[in-house]
PDB file of N, CA and C in Angstrom:
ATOM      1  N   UNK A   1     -25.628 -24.339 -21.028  1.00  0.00           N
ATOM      2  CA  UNK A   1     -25.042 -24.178 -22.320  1.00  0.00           C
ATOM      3  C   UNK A   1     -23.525 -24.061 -22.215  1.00  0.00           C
ATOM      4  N   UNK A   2     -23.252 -23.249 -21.365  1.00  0.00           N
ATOM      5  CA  UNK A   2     -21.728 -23.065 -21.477  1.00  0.00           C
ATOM      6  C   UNK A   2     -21.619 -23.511 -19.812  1.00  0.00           C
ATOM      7  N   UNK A   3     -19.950 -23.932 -19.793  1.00  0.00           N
ATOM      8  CA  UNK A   3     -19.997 -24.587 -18.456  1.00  0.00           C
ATOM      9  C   UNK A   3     -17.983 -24.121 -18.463  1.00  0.00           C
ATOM     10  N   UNK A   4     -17.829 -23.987 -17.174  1.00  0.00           N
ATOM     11  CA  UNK A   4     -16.349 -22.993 -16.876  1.00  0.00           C
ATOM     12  C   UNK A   4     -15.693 -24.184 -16.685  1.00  0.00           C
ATOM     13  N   UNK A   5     -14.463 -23.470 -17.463  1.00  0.00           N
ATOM     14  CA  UNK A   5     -13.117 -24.945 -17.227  1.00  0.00           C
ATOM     15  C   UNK A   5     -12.950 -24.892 -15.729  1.00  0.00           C
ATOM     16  N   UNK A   6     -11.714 -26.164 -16.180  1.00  0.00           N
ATOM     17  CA  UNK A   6     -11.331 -25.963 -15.136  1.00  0.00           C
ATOM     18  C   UNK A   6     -10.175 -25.110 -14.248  1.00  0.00           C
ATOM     19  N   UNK A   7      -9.851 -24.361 -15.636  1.00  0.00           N
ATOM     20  CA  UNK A   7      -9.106 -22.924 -14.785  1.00  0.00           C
ATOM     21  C   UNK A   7     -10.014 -22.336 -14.154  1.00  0.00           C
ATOM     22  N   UNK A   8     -11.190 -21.874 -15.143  1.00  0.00           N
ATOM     23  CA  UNK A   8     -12.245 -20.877 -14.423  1.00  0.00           C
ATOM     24  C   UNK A   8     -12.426 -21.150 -13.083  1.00  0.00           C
ATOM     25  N   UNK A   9     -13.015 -22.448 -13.052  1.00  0.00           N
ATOM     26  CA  UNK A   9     -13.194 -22.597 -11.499  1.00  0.00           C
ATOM     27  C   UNK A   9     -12.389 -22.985 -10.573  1.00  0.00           C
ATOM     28  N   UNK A  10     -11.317 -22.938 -10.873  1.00  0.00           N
ATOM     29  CA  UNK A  10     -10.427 -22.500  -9.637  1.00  0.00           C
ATOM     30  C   UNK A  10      -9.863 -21.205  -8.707  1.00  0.00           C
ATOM     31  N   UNK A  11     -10.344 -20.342  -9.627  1.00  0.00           N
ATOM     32  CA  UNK A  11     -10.611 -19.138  -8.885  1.00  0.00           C
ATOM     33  C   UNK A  11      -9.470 -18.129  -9.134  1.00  0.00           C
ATOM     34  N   UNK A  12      -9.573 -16.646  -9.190  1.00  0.00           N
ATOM     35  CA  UNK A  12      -8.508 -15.946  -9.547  1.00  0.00           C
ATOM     36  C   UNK A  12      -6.779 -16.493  -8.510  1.00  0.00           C
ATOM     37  N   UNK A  13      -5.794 -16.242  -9.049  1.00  0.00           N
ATOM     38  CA  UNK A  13      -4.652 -16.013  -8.263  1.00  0.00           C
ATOM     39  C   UNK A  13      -5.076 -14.933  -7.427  1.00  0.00           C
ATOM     40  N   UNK A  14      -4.310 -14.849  -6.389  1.00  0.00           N
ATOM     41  CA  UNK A  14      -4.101 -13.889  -5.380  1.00  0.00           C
ATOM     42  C   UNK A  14      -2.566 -13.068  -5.653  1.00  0.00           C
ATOM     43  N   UNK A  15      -2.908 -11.781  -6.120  1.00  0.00           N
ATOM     44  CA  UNK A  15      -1.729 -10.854  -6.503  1.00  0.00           C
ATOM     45  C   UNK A  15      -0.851 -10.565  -5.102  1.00  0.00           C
ATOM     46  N   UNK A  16       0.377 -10.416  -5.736  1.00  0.00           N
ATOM     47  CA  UNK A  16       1.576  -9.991  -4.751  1.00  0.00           C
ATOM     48  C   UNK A  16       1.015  -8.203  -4.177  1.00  0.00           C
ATOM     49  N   UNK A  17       0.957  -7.233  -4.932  1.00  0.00           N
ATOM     50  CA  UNK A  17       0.257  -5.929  -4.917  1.00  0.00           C
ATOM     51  C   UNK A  17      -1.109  -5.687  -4.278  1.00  0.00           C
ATOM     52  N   UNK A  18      -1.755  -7.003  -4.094  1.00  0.00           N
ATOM     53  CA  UNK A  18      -2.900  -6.129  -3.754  1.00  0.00           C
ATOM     54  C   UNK A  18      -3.590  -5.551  -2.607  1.00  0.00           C
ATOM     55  N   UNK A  19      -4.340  -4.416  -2.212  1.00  0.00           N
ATOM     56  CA  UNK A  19      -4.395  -3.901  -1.253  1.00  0.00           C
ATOM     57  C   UNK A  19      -3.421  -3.720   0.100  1.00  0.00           C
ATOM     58  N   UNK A  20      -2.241  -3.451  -0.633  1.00  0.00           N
ATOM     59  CA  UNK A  20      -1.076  -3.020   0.335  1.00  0.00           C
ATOM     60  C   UNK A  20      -1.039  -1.578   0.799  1.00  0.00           C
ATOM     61  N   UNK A  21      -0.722  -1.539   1.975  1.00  0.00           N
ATOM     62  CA  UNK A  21      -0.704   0.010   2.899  1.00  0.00           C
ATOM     63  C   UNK A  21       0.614   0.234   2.274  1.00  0.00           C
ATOM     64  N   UNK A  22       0.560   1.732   2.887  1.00  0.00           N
ATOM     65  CA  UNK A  22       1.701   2.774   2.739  1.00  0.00           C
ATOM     66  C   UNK A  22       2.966   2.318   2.989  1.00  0.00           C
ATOM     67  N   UNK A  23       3.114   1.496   4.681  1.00  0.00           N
ATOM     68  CA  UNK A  23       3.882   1.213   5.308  1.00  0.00           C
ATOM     69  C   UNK A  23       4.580   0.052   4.299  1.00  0.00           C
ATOM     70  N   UNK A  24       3.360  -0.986   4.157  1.00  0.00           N
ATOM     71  CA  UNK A  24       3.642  -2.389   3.149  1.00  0.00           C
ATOM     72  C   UNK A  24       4.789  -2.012   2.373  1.00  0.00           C
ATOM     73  N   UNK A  25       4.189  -0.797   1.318  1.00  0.00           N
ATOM     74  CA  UNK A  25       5.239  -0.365   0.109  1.00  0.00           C
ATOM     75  C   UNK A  25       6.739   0.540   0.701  1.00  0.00           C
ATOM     76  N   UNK A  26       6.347   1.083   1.872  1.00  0.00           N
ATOM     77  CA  UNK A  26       7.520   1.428   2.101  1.00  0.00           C
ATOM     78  C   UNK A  26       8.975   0.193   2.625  1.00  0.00           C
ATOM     79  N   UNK A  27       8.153  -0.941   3.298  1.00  0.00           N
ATOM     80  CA  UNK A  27       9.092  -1.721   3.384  1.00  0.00           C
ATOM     81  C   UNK A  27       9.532  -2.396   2.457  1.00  0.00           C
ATOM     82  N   UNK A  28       9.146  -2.128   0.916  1.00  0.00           N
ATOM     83  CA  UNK A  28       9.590  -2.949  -0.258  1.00  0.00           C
ATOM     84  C   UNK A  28      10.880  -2.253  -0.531  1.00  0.00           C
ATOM     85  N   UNK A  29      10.739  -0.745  -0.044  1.00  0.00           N
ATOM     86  CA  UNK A  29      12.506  -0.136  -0.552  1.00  0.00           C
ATOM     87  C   UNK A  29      13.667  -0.749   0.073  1.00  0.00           C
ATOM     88  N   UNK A  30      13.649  -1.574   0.797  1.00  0.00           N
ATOM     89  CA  UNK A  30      14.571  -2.532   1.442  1.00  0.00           C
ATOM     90  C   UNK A  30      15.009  -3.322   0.731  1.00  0.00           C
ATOM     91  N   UNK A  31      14.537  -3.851  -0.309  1.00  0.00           N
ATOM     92  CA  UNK A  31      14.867  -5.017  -1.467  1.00  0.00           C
ATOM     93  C   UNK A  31      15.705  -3.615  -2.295  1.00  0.00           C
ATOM     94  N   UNK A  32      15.707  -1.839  -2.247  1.00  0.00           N
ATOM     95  CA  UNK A  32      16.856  -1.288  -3.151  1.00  0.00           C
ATOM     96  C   UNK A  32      18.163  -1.745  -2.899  1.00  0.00           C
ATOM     97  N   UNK A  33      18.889  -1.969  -3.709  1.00  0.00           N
ATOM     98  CA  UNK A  33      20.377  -2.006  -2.921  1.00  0.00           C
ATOM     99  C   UNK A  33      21.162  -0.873  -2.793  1.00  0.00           C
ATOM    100  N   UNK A  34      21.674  -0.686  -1.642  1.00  0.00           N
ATOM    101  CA  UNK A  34      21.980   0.282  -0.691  1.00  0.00           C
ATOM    102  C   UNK A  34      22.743   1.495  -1.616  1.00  0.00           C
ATOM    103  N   UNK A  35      23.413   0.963  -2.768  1.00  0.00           N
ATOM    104  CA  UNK A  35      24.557   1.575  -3.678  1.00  0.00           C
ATOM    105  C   UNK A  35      23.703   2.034  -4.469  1.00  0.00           C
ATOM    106  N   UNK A  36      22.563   1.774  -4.935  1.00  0.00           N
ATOM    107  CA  UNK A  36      21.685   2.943  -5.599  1.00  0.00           C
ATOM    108  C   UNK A  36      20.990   3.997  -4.966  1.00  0.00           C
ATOM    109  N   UNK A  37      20.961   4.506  -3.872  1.00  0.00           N
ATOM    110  CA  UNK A  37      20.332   5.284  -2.952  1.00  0.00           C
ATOM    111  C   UNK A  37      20.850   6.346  -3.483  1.00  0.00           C
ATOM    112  N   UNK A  38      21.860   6.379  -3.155  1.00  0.00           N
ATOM    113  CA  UNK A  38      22.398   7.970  -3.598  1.00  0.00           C
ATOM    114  C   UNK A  38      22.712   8.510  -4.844  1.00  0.00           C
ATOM    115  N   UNK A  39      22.059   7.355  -6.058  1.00  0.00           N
ATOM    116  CA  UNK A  39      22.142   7.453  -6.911  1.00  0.00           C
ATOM    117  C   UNK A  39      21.579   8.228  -7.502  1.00  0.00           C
ATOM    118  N   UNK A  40      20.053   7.525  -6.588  1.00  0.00           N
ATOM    119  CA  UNK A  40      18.542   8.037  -7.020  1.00  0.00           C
ATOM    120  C   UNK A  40      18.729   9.078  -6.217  1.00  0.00           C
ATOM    121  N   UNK A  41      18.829   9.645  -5.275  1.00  0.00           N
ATOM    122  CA  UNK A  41      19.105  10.887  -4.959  1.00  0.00           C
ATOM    123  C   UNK A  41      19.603  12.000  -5.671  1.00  0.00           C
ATOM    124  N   UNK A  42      21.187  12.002  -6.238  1.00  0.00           N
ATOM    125  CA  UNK A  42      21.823  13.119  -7.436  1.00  0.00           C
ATOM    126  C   UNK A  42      20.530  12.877  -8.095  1.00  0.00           C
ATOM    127  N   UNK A  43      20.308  11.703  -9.112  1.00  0.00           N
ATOM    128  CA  UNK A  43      19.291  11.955 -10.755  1.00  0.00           C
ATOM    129  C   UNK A  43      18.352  12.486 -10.296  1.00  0.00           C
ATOM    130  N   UNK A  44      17.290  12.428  -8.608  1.00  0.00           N
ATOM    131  CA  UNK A  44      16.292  13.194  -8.319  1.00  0.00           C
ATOM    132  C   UNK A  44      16.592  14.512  -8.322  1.00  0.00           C
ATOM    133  N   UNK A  45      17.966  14.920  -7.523  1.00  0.00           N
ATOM    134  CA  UNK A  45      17.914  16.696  -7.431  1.00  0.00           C
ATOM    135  C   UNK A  45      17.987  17.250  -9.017  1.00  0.00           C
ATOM    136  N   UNK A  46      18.885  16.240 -10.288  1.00  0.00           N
ATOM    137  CA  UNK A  46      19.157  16.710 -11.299  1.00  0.00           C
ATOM    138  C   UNK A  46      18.191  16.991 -12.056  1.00  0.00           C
ATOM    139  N   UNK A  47      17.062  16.315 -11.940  1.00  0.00           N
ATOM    140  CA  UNK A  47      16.051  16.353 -12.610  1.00  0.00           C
ATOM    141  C   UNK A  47      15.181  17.526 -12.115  1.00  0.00           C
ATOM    142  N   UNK A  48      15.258  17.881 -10.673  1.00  0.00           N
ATOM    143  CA  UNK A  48      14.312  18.602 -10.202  1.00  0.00           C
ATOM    144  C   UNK A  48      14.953  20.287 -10.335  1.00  0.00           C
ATOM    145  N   UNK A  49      16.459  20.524 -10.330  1.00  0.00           N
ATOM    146  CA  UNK A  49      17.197  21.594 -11.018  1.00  0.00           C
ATOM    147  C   UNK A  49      16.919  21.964 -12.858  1.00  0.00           C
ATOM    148  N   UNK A  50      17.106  20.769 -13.191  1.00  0.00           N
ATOM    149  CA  UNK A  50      16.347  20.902 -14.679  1.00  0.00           C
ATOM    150  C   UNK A  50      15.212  21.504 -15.044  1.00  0.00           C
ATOM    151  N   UNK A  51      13.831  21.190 -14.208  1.00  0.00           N
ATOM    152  CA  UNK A  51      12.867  21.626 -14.327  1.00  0.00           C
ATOM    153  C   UNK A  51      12.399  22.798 -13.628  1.00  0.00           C
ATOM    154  N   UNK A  52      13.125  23.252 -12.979  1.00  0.00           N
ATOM    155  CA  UNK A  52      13.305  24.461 -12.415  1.00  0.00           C
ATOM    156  C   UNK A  52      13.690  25.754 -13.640  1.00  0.00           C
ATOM    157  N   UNK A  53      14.983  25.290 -13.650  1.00  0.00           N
ATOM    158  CA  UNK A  53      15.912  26.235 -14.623  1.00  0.00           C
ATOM    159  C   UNK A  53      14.827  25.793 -16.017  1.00  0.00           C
ATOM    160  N   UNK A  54      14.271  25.289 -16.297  1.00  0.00           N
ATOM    161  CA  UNK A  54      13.286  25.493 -17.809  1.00  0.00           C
ATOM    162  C   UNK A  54      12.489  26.511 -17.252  1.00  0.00           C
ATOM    163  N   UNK A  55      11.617  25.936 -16.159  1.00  0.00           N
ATOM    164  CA  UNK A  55      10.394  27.059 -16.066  1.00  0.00           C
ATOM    165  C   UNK A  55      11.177  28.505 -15.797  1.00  0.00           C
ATOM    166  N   UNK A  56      11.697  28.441 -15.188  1.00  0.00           N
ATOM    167  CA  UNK A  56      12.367  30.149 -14.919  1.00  0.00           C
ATOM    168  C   UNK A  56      12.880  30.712 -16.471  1.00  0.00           C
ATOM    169  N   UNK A  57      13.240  29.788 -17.615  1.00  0.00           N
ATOM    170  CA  UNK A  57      13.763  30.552 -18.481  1.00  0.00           C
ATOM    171  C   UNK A  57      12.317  30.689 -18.926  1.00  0.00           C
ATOM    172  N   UNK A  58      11.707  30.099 -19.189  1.00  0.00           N
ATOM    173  CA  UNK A  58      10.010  30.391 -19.930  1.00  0.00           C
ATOM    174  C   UNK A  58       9.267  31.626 -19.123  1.00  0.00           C
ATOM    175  N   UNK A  59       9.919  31.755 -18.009  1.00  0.00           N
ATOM    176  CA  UNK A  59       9.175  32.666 -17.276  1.00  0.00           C
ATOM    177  C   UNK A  59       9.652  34.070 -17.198  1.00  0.00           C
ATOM    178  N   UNK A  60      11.408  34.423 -17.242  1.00  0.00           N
ATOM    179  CA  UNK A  60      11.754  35.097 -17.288  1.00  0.00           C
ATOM    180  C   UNK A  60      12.320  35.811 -18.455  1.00  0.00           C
ATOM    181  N   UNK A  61      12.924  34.644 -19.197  1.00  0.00           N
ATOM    182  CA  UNK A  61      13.452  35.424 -20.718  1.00  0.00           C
ATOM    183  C   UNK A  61      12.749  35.949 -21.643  1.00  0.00           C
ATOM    184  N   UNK A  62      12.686  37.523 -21.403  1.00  0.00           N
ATOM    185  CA  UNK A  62      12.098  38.412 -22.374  1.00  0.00           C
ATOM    186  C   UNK A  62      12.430  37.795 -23.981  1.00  0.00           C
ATOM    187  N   UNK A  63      13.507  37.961 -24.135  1.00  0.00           N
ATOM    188  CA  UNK A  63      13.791  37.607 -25.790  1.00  0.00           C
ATOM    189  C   UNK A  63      13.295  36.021 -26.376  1.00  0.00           C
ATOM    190  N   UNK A  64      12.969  34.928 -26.126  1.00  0.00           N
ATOM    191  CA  UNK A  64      12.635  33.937 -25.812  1.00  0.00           C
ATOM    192  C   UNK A  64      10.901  34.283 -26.648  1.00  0.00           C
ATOM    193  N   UNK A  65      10.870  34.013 -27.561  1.00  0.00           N
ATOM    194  CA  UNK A  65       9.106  34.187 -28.773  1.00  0.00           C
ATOM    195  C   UNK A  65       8.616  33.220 -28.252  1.00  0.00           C
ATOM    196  N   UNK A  66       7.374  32.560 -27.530  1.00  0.00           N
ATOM    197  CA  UNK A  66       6.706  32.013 -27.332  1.00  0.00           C
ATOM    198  C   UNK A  66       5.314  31.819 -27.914  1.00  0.00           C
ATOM    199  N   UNK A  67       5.135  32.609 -28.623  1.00  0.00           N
ATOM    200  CA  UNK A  67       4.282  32.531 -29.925  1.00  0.00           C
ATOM    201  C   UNK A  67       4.287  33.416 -31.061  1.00  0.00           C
ATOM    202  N   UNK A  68       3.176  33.566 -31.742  1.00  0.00           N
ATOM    203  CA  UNK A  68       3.699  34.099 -33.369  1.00  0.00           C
ATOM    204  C   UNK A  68       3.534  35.818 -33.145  1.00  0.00           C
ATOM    205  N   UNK A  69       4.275  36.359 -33.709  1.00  0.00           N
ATOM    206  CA  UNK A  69       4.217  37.722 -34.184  1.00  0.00           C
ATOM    207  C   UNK A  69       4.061  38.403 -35.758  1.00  0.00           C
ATOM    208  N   UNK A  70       3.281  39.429 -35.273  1.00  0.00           N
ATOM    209  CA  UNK A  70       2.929  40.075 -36.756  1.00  0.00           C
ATOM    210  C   UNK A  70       2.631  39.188 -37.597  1.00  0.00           C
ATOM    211  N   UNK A  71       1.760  38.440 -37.003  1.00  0.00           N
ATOM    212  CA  UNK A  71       0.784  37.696 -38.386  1.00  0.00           C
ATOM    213  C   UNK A  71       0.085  38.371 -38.845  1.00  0.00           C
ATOM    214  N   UNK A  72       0.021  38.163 -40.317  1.00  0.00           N
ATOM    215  CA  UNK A  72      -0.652  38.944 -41.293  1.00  0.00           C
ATOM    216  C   UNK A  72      -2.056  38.556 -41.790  1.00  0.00           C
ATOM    217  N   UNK A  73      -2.728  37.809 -41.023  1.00  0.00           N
ATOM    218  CA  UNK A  73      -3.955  36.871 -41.630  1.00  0.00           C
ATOM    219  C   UNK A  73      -4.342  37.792 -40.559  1.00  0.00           C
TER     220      UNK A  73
END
């Protein structure tokens, strides 16, 4: 009844990604260029100081309402 084109039967592509090791993906950071390294470095620590200094204020600042008071219901 039904019968596969002739894309169908030529068979999937073979992906660039697939079943690549650790190592595989680590040698793809070679294609970064060298002048963004330390880029991504600062925005990583900045980001990771950011989320630091939030949780410590959520954690430490007494005055800081984190939910409702003296509800009357």
């Amino acid at each position: 009844m039904f019968r596969p084109t002739r894309r169908m039967m030529a068979g999937q592509p073979s992906e660039e990604h697939r079943a690549h090791t650790i190592t595989q993906r680590l040698r793809t950071l070679r294609k970064i260029p060298p002048e963004l390294i330390p880029l991504g470095i600062v925005v990583g620590v900045a980001v990771g100081f950011a989320g630091y200094s939030i949780v410590r204020k959520l954690f430490v600042d007494k005055q800081m309402r984190l939910s409702r008071q003296n509800r009357k219901d």
